[in-house]
N, C-alpha and C. Protein backbone atom coordinates (compact mmCIF):
# COMPACT_ATOMS: atom_id res chain seq x y z
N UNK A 1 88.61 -21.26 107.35
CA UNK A 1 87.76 -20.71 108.38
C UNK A 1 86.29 -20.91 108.04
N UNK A 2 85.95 -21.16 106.68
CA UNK A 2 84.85 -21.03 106.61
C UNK A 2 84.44 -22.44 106.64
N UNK A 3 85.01 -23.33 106.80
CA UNK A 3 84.69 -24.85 107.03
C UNK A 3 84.38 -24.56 108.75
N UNK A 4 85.04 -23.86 109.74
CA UNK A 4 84.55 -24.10 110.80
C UNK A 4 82.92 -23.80 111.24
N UNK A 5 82.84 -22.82 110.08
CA UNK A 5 81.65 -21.56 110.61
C UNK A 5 80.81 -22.47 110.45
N UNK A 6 80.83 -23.34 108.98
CA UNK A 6 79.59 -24.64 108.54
C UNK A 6 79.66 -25.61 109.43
N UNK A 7 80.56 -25.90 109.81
CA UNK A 7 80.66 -26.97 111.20
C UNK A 7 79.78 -26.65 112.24
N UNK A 8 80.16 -25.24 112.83
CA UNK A 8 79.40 -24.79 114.08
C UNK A 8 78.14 -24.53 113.92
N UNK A 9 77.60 -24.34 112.40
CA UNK A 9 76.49 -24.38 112.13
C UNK A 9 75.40 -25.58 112.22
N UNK A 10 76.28 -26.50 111.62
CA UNK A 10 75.17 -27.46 111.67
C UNK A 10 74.84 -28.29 113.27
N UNK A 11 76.63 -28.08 114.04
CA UNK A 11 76.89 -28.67 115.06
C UNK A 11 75.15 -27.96 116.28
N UNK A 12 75.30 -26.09 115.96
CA UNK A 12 74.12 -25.76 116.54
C UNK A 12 72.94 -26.28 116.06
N UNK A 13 72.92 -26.55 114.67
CA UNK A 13 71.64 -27.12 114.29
C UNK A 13 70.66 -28.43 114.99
N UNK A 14 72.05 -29.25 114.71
CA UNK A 14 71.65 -30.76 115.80
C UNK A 14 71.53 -30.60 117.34
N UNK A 15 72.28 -29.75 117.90
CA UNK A 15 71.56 -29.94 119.42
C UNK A 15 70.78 -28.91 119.71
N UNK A 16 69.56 -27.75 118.54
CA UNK A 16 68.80 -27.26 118.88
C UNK A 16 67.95 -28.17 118.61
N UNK A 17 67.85 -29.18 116.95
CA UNK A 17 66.54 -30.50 117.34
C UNK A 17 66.94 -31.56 118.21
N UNK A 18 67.87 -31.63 118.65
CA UNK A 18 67.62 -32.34 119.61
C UNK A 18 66.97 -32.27 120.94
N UNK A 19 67.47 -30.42 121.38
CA UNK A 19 66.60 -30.35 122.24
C UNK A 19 65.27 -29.82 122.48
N UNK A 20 64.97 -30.08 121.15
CA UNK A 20 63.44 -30.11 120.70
C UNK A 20 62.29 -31.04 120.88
N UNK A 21 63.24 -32.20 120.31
CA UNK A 21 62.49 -33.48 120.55
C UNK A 21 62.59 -33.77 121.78
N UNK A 22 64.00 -33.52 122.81
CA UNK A 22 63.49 -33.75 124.10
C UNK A 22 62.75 -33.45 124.60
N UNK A 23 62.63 -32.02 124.64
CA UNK A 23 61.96 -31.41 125.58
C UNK A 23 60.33 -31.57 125.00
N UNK A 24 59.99 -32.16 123.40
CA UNK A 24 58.24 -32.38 123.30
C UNK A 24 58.04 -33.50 124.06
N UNK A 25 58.71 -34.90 124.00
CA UNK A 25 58.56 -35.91 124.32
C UNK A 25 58.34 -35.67 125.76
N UNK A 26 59.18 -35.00 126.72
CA UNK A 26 59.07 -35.48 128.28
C UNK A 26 58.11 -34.38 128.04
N UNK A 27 57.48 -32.97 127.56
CA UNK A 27 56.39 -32.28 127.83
C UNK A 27 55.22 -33.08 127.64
N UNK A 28 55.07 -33.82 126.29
CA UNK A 28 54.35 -34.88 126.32
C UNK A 28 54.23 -35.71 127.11
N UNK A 29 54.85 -36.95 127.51
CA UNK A 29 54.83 -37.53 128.66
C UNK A 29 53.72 -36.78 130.12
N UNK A 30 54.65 -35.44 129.71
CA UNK A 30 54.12 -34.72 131.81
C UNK A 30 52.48 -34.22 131.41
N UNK A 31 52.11 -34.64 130.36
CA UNK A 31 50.47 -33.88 130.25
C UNK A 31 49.34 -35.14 129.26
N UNK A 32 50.50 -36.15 129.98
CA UNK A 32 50.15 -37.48 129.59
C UNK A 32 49.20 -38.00 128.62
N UNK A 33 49.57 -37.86 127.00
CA UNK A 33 49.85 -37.52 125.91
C UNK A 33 50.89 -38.84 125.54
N UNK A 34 51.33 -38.66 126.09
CA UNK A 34 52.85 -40.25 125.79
C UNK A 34 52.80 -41.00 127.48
N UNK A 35 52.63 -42.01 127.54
CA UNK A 35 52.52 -42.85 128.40
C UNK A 35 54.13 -44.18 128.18
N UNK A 36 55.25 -42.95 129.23
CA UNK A 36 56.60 -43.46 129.41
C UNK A 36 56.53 -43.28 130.40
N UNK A 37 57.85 -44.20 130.98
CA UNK A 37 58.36 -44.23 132.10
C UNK A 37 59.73 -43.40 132.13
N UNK A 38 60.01 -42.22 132.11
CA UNK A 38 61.18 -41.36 132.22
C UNK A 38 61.81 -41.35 133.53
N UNK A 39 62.83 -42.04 133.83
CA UNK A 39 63.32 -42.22 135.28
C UNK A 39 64.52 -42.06 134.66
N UNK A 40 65.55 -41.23 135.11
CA UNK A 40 67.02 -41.30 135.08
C UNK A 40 67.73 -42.54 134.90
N UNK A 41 66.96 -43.98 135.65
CA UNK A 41 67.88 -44.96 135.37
C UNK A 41 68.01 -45.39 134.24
N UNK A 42 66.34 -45.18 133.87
CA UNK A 42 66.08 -45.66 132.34
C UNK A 42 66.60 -45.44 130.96
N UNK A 43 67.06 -43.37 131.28
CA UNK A 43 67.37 -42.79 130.63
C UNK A 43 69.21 -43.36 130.59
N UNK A 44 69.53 -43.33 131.23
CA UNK A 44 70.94 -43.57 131.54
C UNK A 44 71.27 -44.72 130.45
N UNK A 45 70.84 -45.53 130.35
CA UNK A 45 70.56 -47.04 129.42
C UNK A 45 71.28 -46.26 128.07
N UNK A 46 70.48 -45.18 127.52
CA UNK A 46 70.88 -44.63 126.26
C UNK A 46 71.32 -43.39 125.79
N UNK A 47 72.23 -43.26 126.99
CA UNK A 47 72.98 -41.49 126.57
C UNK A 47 74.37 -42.16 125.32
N UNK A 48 74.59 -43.12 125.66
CA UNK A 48 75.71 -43.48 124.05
C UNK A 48 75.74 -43.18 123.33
N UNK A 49 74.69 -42.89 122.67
CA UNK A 49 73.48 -42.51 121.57
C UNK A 49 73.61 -41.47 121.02
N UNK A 50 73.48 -40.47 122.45
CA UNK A 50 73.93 -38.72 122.20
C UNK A 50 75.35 -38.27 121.49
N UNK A 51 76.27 -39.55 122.06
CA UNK A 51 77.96 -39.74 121.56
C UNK A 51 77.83 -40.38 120.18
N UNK A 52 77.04 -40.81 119.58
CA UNK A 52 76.96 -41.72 118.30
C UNK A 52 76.61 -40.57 117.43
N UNK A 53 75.58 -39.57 117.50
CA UNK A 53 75.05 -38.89 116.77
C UNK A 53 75.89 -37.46 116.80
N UNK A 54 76.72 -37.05 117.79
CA UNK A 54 77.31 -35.95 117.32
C UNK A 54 78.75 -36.75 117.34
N UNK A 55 79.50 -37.78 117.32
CA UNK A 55 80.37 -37.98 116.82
C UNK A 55 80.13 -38.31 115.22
N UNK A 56 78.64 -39.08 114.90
CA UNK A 56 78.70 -39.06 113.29
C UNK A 56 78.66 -37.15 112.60
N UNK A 57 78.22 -36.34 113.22
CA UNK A 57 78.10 -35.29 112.86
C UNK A 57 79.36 -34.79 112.75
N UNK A 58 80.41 -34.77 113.91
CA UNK A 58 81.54 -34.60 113.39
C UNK A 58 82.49 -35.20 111.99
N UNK A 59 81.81 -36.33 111.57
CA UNK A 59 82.00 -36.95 110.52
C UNK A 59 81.69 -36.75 109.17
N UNK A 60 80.89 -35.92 109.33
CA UNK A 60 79.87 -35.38 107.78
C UNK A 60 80.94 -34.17 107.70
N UNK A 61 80.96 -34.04 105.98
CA UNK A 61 81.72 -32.87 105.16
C UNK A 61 80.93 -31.66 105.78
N UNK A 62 81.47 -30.35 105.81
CA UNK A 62 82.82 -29.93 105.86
C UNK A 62 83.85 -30.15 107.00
N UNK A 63 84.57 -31.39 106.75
CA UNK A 63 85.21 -32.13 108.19
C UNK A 63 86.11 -31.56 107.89
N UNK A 64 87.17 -31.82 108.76
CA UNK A 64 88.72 -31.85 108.83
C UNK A 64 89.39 -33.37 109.63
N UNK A 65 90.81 -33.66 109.20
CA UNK A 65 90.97 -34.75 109.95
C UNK A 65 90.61 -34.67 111.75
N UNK A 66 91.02 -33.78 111.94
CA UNK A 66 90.87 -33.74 113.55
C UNK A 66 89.49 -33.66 114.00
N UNK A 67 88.42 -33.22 113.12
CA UNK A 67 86.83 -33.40 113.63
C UNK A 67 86.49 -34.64 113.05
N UNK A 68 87.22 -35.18 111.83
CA UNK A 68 86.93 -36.94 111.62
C UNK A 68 87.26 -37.84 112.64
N UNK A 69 88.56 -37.37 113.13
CA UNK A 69 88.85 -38.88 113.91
C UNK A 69 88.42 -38.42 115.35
N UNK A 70 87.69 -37.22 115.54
CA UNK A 70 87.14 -36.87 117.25
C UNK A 70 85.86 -37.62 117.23
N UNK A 71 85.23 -37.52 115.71
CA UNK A 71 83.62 -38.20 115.32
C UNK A 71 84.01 -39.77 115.55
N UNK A 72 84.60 -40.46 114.85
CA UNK A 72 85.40 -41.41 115.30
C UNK A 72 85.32 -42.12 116.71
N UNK A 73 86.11 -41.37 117.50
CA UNK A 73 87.04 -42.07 118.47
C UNK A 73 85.04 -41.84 119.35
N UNK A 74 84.59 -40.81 119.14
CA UNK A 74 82.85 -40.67 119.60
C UNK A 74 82.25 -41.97 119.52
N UNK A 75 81.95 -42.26 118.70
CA UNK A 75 81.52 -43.54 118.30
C UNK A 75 81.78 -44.76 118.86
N UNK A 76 83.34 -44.84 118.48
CA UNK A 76 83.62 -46.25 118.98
C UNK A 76 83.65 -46.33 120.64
N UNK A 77 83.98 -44.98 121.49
CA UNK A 77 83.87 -44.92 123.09
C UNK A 77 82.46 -45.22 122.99
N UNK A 78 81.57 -44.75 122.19
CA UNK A 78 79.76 -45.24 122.81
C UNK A 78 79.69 -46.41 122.63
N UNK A 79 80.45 -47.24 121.93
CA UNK A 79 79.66 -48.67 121.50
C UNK A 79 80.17 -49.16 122.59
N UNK A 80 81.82 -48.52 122.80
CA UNK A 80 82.55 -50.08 123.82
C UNK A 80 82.04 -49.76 125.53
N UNK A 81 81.55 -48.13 125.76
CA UNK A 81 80.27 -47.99 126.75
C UNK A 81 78.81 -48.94 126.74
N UNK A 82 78.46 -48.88 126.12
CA UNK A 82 77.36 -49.83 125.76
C UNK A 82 77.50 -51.10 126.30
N UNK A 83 78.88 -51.75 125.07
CA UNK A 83 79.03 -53.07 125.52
C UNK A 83 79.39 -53.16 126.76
N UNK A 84 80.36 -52.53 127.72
CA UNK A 84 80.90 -52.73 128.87
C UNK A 84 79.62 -52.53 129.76
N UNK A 85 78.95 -51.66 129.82
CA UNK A 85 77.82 -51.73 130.70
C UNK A 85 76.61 -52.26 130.53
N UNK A 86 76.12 -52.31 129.59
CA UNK A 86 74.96 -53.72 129.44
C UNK A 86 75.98 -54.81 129.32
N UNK A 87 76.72 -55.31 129.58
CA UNK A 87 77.37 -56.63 129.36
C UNK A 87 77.23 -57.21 128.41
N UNK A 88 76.64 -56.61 127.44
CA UNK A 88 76.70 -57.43 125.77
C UNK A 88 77.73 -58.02 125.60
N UNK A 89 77.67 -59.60 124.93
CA UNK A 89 78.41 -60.87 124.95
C UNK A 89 78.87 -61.22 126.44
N UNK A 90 78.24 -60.71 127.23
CA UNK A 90 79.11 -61.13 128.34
C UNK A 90 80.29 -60.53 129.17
N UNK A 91 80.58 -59.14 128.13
CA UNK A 91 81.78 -58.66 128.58
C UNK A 91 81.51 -57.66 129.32
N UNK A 92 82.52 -57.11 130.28
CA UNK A 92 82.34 -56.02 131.47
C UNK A 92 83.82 -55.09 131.24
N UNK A 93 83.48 -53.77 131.79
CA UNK A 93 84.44 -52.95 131.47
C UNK A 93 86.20 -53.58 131.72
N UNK A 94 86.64 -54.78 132.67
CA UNK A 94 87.37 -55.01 133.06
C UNK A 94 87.79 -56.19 131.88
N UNK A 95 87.08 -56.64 130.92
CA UNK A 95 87.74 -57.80 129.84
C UNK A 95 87.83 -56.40 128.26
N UNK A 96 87.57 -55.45 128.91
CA UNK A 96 87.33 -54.75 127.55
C UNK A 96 87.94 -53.57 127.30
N UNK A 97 88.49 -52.93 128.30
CA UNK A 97 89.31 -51.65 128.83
C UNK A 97 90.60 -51.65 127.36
N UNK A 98 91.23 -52.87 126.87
CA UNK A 98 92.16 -52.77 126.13
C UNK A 98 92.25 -52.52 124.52
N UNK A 99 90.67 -52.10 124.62
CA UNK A 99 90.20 -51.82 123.13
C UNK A 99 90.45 -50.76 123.18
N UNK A 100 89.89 -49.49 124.03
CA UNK A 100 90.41 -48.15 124.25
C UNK A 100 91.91 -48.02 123.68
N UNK A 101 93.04 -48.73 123.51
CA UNK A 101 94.16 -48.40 123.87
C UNK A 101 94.29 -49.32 122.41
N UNK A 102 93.41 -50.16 121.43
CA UNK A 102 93.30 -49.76 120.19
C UNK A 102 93.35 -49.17 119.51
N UNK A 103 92.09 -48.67 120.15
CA UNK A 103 91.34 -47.36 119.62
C UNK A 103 92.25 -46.20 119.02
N UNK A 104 92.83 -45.97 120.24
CA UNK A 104 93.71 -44.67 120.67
C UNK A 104 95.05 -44.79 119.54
N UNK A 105 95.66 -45.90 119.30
CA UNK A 105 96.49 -46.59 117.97
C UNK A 105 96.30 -46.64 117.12
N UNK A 106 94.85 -46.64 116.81
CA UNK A 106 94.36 -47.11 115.34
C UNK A 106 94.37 -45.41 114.88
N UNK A 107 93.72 -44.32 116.34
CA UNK A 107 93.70 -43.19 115.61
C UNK A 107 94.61 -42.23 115.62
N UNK A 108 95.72 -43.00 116.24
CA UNK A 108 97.34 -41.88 115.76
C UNK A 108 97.65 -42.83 114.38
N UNK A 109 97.71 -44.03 113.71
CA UNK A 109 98.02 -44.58 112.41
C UNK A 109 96.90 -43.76 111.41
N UNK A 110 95.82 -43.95 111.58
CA UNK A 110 94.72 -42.87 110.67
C UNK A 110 95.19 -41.60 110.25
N UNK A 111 95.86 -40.85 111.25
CA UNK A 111 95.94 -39.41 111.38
C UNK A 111 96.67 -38.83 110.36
N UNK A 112 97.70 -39.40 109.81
CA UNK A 112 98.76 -38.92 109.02
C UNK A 112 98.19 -39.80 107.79
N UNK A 113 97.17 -40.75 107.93
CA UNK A 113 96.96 -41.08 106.19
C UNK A 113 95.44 -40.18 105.90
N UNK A 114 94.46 -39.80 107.05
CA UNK A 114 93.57 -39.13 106.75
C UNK A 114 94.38 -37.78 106.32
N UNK A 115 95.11 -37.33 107.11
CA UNK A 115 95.85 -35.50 106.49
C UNK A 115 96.22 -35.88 105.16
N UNK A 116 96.56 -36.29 104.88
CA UNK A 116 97.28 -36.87 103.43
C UNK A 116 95.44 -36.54 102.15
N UNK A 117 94.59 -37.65 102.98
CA UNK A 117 93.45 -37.78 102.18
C UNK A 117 92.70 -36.61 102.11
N UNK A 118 92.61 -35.69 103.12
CA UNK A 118 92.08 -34.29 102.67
C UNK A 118 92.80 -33.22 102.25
N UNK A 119 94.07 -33.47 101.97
CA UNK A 119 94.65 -32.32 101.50
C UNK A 119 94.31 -32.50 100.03
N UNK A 120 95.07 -33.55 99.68
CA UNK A 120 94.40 -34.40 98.35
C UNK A 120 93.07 -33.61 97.75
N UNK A 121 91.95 -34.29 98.85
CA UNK A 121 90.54 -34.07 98.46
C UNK A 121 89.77 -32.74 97.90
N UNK A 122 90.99 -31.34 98.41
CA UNK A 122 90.35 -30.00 98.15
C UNK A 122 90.56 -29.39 96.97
């Protein structure tokens, strides 16, 4: 239990600076101080990002397998978002949809060798 409490701790920690830095940057911006262009479309470009950084957070000790491979499966959905919608290499959600279903394989085979690795680890 007390691995959750440090979890929820730090988990509050990261999205109170995060919404710290948001909210200086666009206050900045609105008293024009920072000279951006903040438009929803723009913003939209890099919410992945938000999935990269609290899925690595789910990843940092005091984990458990099930907050490792949720940090995980975080991650790799932002990148193959990314790639599918900027079209990086060329690819679009419709040549790329079957990585998901990798993904989703790779992290039921993980599951029973990560439980193994933290029981081990304590």
């Amino acid at each position: 239990m007390e691995q959750d409490g440090a979890r929820r701790m730090r988990k509050q920690l990261l999205v109170g600076v995060m919404l710290i830095v948001a909210g200086t940057v666009v206050l900045l911006d609105r008293v024009n101080l920072l000279d951006l262009d903040l438009d929803l479309a723009s913003i939209w470009h890099y919410w992945p990002w938000l999935l990269v950084v609290l899925g690595i957070n789910n990843m940092l000790p005091p984990t458990s397998p099930r907050y490792f491979l949720n940090g995980l499966w975080k991650v790799f959905f932002a990148g193959w978002w990314y790639v599918s919608y900027e079209h990086v290499w060329g690819l679009d959600f419709s040549q790329t949809w079957p990585a998901l279903l990798v993904a989703w394989g790779t992290g039921m085979v993980l599951q029973p060798t990560l439980t193994n690795y933290f029981v081990q680890g304590e």
